[in-house]
Protein backbone atom coordinates (compact mmCIF):
# COMPACT_ATOMS: atom_id res chain seq x y z
CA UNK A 1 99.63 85.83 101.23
CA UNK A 2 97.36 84.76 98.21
CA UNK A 3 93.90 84.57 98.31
CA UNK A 4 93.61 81.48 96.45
CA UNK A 5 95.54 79.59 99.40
CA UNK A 6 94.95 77.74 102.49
CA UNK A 7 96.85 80.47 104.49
CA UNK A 8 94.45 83.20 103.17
CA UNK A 9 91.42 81.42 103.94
CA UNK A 10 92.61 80.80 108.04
CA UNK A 11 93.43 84.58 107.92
CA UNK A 12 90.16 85.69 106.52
CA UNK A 13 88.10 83.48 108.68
CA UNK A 14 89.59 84.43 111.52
CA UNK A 15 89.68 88.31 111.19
CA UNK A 16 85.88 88.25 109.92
CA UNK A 17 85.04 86.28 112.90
CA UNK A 18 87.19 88.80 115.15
CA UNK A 19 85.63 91.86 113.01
CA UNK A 20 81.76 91.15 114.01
CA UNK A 21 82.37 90.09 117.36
CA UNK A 22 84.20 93.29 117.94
CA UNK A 23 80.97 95.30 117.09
CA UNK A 24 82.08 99.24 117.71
CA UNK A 25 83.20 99.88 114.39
CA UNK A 26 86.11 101.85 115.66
CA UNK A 27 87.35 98.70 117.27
CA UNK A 28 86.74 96.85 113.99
CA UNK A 29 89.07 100.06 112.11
CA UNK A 30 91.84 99.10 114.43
CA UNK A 31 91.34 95.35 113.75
CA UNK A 32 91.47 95.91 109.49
CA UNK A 33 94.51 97.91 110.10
CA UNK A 34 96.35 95.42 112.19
CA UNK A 35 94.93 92.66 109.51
CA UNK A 36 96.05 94.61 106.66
CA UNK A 37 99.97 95.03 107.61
CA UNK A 38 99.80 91.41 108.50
CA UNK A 39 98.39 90.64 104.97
CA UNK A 40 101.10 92.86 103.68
CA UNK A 41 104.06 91.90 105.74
CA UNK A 42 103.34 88.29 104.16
CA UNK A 43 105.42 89.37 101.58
CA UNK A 44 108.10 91.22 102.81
CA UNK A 45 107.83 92.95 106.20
CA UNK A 46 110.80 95.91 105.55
CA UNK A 47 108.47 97.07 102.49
CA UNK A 48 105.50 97.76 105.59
CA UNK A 49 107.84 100.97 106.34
CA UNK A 50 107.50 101.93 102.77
CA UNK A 51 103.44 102.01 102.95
CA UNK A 52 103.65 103.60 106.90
CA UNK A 53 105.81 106.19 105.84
CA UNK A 54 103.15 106.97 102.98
CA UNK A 55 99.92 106.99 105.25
CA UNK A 56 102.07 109.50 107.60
CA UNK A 57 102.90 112.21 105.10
CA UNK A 58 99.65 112.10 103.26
CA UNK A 59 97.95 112.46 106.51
CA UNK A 60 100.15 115.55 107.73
CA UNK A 61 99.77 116.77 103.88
CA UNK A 62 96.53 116.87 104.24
CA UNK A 63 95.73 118.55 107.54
CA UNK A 64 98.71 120.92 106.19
CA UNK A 65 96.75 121.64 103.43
CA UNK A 66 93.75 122.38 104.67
CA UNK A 67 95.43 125.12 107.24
CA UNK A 68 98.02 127.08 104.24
CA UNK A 69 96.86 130.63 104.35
CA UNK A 70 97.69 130.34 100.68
CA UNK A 71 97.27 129.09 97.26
CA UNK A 72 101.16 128.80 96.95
CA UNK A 73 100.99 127.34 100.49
CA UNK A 74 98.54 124.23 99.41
CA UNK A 75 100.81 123.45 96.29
CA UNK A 76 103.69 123.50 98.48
CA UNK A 77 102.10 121.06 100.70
CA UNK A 78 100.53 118.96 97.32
CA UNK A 79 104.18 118.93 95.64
CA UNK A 80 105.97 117.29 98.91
CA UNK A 81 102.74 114.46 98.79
CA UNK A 82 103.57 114.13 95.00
CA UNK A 83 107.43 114.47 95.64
CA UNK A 84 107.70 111.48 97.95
CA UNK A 85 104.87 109.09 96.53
CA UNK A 86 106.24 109.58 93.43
CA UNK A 87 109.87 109.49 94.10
CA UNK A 88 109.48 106.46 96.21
CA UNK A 89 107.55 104.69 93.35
CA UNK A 90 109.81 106.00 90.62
CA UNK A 91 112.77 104.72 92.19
CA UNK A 92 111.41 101.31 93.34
CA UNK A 93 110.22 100.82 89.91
CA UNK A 94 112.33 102.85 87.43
CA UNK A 95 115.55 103.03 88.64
CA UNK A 96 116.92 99.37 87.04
CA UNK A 97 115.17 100.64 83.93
CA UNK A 98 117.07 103.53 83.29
CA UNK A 99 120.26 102.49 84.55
CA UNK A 100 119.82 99.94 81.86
CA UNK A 101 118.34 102.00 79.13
CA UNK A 102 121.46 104.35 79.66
CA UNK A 103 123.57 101.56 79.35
CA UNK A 104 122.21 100.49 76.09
CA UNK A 105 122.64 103.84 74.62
CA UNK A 106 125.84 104.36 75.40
CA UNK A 107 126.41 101.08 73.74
CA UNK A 108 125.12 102.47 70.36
CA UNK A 109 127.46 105.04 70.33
CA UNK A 110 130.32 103.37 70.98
CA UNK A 111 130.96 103.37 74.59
CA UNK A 112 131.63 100.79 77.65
CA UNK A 113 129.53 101.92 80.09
CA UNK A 114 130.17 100.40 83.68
CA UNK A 115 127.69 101.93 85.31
CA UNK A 116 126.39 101.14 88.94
CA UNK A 117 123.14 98.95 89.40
CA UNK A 118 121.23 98.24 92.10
CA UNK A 119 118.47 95.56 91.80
CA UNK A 120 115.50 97.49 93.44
CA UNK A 121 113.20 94.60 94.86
CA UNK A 122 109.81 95.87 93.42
CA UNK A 123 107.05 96.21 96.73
CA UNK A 124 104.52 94.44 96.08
CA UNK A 125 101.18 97.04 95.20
CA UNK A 126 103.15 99.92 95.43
CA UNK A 127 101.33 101.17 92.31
CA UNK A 128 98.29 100.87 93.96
CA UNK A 129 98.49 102.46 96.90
CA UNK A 130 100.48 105.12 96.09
CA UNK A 131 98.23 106.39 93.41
CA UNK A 132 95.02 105.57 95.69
CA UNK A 133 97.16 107.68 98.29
CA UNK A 134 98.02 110.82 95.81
CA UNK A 135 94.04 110.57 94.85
CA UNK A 136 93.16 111.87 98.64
CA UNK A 137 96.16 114.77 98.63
CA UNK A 138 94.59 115.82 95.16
CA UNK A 139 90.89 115.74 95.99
CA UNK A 140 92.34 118.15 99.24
CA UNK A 141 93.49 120.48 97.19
CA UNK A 142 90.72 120.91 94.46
CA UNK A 143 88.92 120.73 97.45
CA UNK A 144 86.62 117.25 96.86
CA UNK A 145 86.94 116.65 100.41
CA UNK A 146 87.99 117.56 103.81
CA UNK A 147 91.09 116.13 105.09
CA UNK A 148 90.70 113.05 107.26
CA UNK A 149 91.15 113.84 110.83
CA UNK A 150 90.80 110.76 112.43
CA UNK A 151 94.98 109.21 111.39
CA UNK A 152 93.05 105.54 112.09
CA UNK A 153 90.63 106.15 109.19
CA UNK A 154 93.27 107.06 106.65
CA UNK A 155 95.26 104.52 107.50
CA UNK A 156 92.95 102.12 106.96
CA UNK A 157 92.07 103.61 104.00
CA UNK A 158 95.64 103.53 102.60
CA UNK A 159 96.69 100.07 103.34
CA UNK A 160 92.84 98.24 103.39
CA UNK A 161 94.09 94.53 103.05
CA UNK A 162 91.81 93.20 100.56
CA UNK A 163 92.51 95.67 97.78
CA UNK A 164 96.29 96.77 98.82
CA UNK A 165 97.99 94.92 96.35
CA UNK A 166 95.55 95.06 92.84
CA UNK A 167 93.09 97.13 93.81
CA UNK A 168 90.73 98.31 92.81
CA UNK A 169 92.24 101.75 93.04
CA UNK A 170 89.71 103.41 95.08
CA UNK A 171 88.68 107.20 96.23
CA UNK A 172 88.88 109.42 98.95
CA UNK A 173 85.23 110.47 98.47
CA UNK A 174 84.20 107.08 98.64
CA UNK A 175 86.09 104.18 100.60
CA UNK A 176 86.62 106.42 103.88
CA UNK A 177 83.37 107.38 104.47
CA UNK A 178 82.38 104.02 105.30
CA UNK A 179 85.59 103.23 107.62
CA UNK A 180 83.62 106.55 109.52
CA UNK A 181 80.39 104.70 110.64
CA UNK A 182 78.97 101.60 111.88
CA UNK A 183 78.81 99.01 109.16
CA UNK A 184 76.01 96.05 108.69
CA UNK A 185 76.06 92.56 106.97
CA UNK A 186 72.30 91.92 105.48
CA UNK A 187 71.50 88.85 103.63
CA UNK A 188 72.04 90.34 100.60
CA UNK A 189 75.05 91.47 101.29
CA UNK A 190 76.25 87.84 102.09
CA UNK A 191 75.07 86.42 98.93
CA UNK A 192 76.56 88.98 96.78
CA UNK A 193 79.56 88.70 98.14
CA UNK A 194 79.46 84.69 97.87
CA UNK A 195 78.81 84.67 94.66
CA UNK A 196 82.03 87.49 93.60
CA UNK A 197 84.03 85.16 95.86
CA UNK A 198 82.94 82.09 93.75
CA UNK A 199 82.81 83.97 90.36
CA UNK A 200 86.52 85.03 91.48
CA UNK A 201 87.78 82.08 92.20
CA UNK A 202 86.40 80.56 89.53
CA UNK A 203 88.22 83.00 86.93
CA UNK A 204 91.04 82.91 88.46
CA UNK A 205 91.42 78.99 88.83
CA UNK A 206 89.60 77.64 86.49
CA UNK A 207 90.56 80.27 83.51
CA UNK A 208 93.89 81.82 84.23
CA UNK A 209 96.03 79.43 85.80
CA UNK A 210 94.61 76.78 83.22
CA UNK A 211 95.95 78.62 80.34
CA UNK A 212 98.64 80.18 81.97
CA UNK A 213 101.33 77.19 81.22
CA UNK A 214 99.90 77.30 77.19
CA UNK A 215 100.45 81.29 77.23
CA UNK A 216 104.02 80.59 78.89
CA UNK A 217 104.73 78.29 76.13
CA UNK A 218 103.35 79.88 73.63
CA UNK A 219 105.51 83.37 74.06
CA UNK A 220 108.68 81.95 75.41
CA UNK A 221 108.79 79.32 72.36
CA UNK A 222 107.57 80.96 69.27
CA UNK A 223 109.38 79.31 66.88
CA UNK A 224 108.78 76.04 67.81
CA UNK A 225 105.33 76.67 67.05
CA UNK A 226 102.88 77.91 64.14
CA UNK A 227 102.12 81.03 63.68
CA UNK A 228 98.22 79.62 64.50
CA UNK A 229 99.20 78.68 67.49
CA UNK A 230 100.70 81.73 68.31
CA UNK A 231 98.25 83.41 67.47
CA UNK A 232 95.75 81.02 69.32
CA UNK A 233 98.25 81.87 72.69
CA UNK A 234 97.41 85.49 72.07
CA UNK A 235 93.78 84.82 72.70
CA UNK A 236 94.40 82.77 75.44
CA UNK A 237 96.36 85.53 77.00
CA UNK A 238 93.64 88.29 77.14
CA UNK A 239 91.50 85.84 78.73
CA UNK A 240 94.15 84.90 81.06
CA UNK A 241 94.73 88.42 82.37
CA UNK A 242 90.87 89.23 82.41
CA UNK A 243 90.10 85.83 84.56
CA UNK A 244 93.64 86.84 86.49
CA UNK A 245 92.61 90.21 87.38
CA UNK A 246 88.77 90.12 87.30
CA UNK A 247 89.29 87.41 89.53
CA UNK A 248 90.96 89.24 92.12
CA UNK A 249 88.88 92.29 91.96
CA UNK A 250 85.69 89.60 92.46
CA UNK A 251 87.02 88.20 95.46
CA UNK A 252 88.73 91.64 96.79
CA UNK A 253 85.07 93.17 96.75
CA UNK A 254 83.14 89.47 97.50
CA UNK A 255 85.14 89.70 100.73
CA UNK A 256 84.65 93.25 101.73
CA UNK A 257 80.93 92.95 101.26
CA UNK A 258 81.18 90.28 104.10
CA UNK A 259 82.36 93.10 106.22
CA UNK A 260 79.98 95.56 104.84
CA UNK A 261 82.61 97.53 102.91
CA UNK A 262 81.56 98.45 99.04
CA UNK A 263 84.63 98.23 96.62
CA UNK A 264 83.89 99.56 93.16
CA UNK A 265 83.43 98.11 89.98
CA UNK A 266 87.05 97.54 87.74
CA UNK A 267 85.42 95.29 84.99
CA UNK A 268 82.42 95.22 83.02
CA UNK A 269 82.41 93.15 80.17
CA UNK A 270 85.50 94.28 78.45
CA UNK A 271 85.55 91.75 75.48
CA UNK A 272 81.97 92.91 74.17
CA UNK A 273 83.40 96.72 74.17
CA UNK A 274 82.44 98.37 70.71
CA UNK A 275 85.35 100.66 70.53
CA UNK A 276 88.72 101.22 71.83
CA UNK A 277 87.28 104.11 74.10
CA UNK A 278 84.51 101.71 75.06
CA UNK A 279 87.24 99.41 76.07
CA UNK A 280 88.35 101.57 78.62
CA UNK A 281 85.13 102.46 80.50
CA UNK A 282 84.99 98.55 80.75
CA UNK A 283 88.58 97.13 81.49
CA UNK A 284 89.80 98.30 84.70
CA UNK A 285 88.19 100.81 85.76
CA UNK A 286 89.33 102.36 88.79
CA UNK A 287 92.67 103.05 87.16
CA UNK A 288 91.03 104.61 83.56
CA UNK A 289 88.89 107.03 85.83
CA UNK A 290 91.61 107.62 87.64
CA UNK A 291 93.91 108.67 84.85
CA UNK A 292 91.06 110.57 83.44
CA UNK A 293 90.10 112.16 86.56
CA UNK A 294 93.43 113.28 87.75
CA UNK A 295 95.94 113.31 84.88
CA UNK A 296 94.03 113.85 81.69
CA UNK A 297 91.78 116.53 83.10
CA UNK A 298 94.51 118.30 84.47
CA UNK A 299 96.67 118.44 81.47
CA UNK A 300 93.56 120.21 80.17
CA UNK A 301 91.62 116.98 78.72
CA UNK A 302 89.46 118.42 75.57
CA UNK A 303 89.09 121.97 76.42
CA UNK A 304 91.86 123.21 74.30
CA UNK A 305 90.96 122.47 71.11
CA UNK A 306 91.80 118.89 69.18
CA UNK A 307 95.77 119.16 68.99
CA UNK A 308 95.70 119.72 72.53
CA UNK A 309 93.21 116.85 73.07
CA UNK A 310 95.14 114.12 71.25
CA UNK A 311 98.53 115.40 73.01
CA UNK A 312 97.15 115.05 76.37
CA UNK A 313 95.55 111.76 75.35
CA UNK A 314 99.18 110.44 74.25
CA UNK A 315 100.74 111.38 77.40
CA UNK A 316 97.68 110.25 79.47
CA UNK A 317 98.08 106.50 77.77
CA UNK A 318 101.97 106.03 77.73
CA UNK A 319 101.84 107.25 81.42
CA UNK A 320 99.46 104.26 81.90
CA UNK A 321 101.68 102.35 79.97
CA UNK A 322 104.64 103.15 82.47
CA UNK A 323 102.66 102.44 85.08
CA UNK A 324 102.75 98.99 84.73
CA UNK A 325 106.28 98.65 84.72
CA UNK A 326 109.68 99.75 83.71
CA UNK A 327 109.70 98.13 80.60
CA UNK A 328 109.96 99.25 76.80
CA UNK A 329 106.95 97.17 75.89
CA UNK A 330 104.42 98.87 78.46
CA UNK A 331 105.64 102.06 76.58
CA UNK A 332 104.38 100.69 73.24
CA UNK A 333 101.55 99.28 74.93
CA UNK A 334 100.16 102.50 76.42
CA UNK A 335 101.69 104.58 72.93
CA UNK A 336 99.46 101.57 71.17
CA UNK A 337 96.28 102.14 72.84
CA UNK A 338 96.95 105.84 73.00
CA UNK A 339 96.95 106.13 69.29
CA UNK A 340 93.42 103.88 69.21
CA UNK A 341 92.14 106.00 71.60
CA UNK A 342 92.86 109.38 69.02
CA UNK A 343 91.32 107.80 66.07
CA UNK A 344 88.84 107.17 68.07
CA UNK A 345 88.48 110.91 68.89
CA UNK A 346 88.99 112.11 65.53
CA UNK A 347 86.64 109.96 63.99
CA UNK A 348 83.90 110.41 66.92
CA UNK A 349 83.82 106.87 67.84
CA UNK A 350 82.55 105.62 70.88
CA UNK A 351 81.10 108.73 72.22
CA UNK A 352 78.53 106.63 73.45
CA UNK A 353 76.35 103.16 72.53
CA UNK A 354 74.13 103.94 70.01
CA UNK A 355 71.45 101.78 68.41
CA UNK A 356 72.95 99.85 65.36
CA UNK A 357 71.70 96.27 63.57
CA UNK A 358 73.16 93.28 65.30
CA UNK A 359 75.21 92.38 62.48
CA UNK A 360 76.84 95.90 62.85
CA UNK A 361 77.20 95.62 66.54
CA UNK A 362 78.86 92.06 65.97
CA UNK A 363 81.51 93.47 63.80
CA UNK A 364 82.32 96.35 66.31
CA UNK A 365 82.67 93.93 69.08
CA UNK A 366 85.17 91.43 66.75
CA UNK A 367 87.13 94.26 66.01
CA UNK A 368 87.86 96.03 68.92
CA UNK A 369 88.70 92.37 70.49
CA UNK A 370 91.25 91.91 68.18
CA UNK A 371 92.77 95.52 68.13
CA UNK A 372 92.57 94.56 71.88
CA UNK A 373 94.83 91.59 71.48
CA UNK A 374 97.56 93.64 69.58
CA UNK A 375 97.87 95.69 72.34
CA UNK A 376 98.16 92.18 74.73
CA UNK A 377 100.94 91.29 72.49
CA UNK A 378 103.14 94.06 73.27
CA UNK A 379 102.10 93.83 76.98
CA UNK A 380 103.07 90.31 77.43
CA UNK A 381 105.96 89.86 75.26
CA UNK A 382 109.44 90.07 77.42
CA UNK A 383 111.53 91.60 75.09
CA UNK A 384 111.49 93.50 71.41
CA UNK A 385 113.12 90.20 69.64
CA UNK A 386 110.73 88.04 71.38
CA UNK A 387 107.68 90.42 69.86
CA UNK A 388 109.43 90.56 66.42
CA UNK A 389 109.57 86.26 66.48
CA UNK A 390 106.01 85.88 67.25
CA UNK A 391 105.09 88.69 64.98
CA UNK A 392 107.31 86.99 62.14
CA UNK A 393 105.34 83.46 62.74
CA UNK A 394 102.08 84.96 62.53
CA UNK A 395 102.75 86.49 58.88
CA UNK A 396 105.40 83.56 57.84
CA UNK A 397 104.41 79.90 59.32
CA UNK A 398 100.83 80.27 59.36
CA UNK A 399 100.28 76.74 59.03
CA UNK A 400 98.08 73.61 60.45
CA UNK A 401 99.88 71.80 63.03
CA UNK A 402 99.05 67.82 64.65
CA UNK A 403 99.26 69.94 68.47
CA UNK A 404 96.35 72.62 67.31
CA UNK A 405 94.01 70.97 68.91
CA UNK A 406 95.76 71.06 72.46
CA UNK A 407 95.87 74.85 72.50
CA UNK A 408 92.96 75.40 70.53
CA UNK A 409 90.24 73.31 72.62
CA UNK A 410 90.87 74.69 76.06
CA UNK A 411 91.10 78.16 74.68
CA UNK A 412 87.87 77.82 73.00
CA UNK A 413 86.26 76.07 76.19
CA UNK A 414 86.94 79.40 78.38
CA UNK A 415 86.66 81.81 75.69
CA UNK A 416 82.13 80.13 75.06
CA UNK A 417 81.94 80.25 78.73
CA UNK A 418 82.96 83.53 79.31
CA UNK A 419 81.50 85.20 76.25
CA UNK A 420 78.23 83.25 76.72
CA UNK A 421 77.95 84.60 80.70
CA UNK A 422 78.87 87.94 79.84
CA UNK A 423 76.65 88.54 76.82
CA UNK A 424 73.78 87.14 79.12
CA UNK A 425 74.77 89.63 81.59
CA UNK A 426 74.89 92.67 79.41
CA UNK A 427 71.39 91.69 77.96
CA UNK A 428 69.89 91.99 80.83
CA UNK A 429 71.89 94.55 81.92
CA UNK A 430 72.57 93.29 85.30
CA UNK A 431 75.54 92.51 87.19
CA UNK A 432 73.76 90.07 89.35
CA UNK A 433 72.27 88.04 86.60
CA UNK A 434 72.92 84.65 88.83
CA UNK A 435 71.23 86.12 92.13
CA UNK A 436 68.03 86.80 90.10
CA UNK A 437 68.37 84.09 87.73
CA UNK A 438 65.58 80.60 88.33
CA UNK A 439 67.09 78.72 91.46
CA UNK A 440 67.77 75.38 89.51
CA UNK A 441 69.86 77.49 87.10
CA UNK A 442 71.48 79.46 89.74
CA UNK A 443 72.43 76.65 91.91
CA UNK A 444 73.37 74.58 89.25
CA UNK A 445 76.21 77.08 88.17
CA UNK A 446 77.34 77.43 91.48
CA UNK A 447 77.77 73.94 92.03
CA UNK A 448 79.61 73.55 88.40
CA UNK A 449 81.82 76.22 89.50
CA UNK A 450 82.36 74.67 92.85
CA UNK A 451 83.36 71.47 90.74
CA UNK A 452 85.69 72.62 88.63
CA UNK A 453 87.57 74.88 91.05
CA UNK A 454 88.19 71.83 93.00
CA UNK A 455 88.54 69.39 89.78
CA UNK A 456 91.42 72.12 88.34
CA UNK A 457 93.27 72.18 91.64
CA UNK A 458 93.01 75.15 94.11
CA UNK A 459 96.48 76.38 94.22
CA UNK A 460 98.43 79.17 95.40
CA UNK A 461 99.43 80.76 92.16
CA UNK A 462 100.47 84.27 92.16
CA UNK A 463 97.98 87.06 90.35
CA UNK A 464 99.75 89.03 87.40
CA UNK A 465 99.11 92.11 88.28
CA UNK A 466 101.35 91.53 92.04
CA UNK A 467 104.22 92.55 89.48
CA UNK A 468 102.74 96.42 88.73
């Protein structure tokens, strides 16, 4: 079930209606949880068993945990949470990946492998809520929180519709709490969450699924094209996936503040980062803190000298990189920004924004951007010769073509609006620069987005990150 589709707007009308009649917001708990395995079961109802069966050991984990008499009796309790989260993910979404990788090696020496394959039917959002699932069991055990008593709570805090499937990846010490008390809808509440909705809808619409047929043909056909053009598709790409997942995020929290439910921030402002580490306090956020928080702090972060620091870095990034899928290019991907990310350490870049000329702060911005699109070239790219054709026209065929101009205009077009809206925003430093903008200008970009969205055809086409 897509939010950008007739079904999902019936479905969301009629729970939110449900949801305030209901009142008692223990009534309203039991109504989100129903909601959300109907939003997930959309998909594939066998796959509901999969998040169930996660939201019932975490839940016994943690009471477990909590009760152990022991150190060695709360890992014991913390490996079986990590055991079977991460063993269900890992074979879900690894096990056609090595299976193939073995068979490719085997290849290279010389051998006929005939090995046995199954092909694993990836669950949709299974990266999200298994890692927003091992974020509780970990908090228990460093003791961030006390375990949830109340099995309703957590399980509406596992498999909470509107973020389930792309998150954001939220925390223990934040998203349950509010499924513990009576929630309100004020009027600003209402109108923040309008204008995410519209904002979301808008990037997604509007900015993703209009380039998204240009990006397909860009990286599926790169020799029939320039290497300008290809290069051109590159840019449309990053702001494909930023309008494709900021999108979703916007709407995901836009929705939940209708219900009175706060969803974090995942993006702010990405494209006007400074620095590769500035990138990633900006582009999705809930999983960078979440990698920091749980992985890269406890491989020992940068307590253990700079060797130690730039190893734990490396593994911290090509772990993200896996994350996304079983795929050799997510590997260089993470490995990619993993290295950025080092330099950046080495050199002390990024440590925080300091004051600099605007010419100087222009060229930081244009250069992280486009080390930021050579790491979206190995993400999108579908296989190693694919990445070594487009990389090939770049250098060889750069070259004016008669068809520049249909890849070049609409690329531009979304790249001004975006840029222009987000530099606005980070001048002001305000996230809800429309709310508090003049009326005449506020309601005249709502009804320009309204406009468009409708103009570019509202259409149920599926977000990228569904696949991770």
């Amino acid at each position: 079930m897509l939010f950008n589709s007739g079904t999902f707007i019936v479905f969301f009308a009629v729970v939110l209606t449900l949801y305030w009649l209901l009142r008692d917001y223990r009534l309203q708990n039991a109504l989100l949880l129903v909601a959300s395995y109907v939003f997930y079961s959309a998909w594939n109802w066998k796959f509901l068993f999969l998040l169930m069966a996660s939201t019932i050991v975490d839940y016994i984990v943690g009471l477990r945990m909590n009760k152990a008499a022991t150190p060695a009796g709360r890992r014991m309790y913390l490996l079986a949470s990590l055991s079977f989260n991460l063993g269900m993910l890992g074979f879900f979404k690894y096990f056609n990946f090595g299976i193939e990788s073995l068979a490719v090696l085997l290849q290279q020496i010389g051998l006929t492998p005939h090995l046995p394959t199954l092909y694993v039917i990836l669950p949709v959002g299974i990266s999200f809520y298994t890692f927003q699932s091992i974020g509780y069991t970990l908090d228990v055990f460093r003791r961030k929180r006390e375990p949830i008593r109340d099995p309703l709570v957590f399980a509406v805090y596992v498999a909470y519709f509107p973020q389930l499937v792309a998150g954001p990846i939220e925390r223990s010490t934040t998203l349950p709490p509010q499924f513990e008390k009576p929630r309100t809808l004020t009027g600003e509440d209402f109108r923040i969450g309008s204008e995410w909705i519209l904002l979301g809808y808008f990037k997604k619409v509007v900015i993703a699924d209009t380039l998204a047929p240009m990006v397909d043909y860009v990286f599926t056909h790169p020799r029939d094209t320039s290497g300008i053009v290809s290069l051109v598709g590159i840019v449309a790409f990053a702001l494909q996936i930023y309008g494709d997942f900021a999108g979703y995020t916007l709407i995901a929290r836009g929705i939940s503040r209708w219900m009175g439910i706060r969803l974090m921030q995942n993006f702010r402002r990405p494209y006007l980062a400074r620095s590769p580490r500035d990138f990633w306090t900006r582009w999705h956020i809930s999983l960078s803190t979440w990698l920091r928080d749980y992985l890269y702090v406890g491989l020992g972060g940068n307590r253990k000298g700079g060797t130690r620091t730039y190893i734990n870095l490396m593994v911290t990034m090509l772990l993200g990189g896996l994350w996304h899928g079983a795929r050799w290019n997510f590997v260089l991907w993470g490995a990619y920004h993993g290295v950025l990310l080092v330099i950046c350490h080495a050199l002390g870049v990024g440590k925080g924004e300091t004051r600099a000329r605007p010419v100087v702060v222009l060229g930081q911005i244009a250069l992280t951007f486009l080390l930021a699109l050579g790491g979206w070239l190995l993400f999108r790219v579908a296989s190693m010769d694919q990445l070594g054709a487009i990389v090939e026209n770049i250098a060889t065929n750069f070259r004016w073509t008669p068809d520049l101009h249909f890849y070049v205009r609409p690329t531009l077009t979304m790249f001004a609006l975006l840029v222009a809206y987000h530099v606005w925003q980070e001048k002001r430093r305000d996230e809800f620069i429309l709310l508090h903008a003049n009326q005449w200008l506020r309601f005249g970009a709502y009804a320009f987005m309204v406009l468009t969205i409708v103009s570019f055809r509202f259409t149920p086409v599926a977000f990228i990150y569904f696949q991770f």
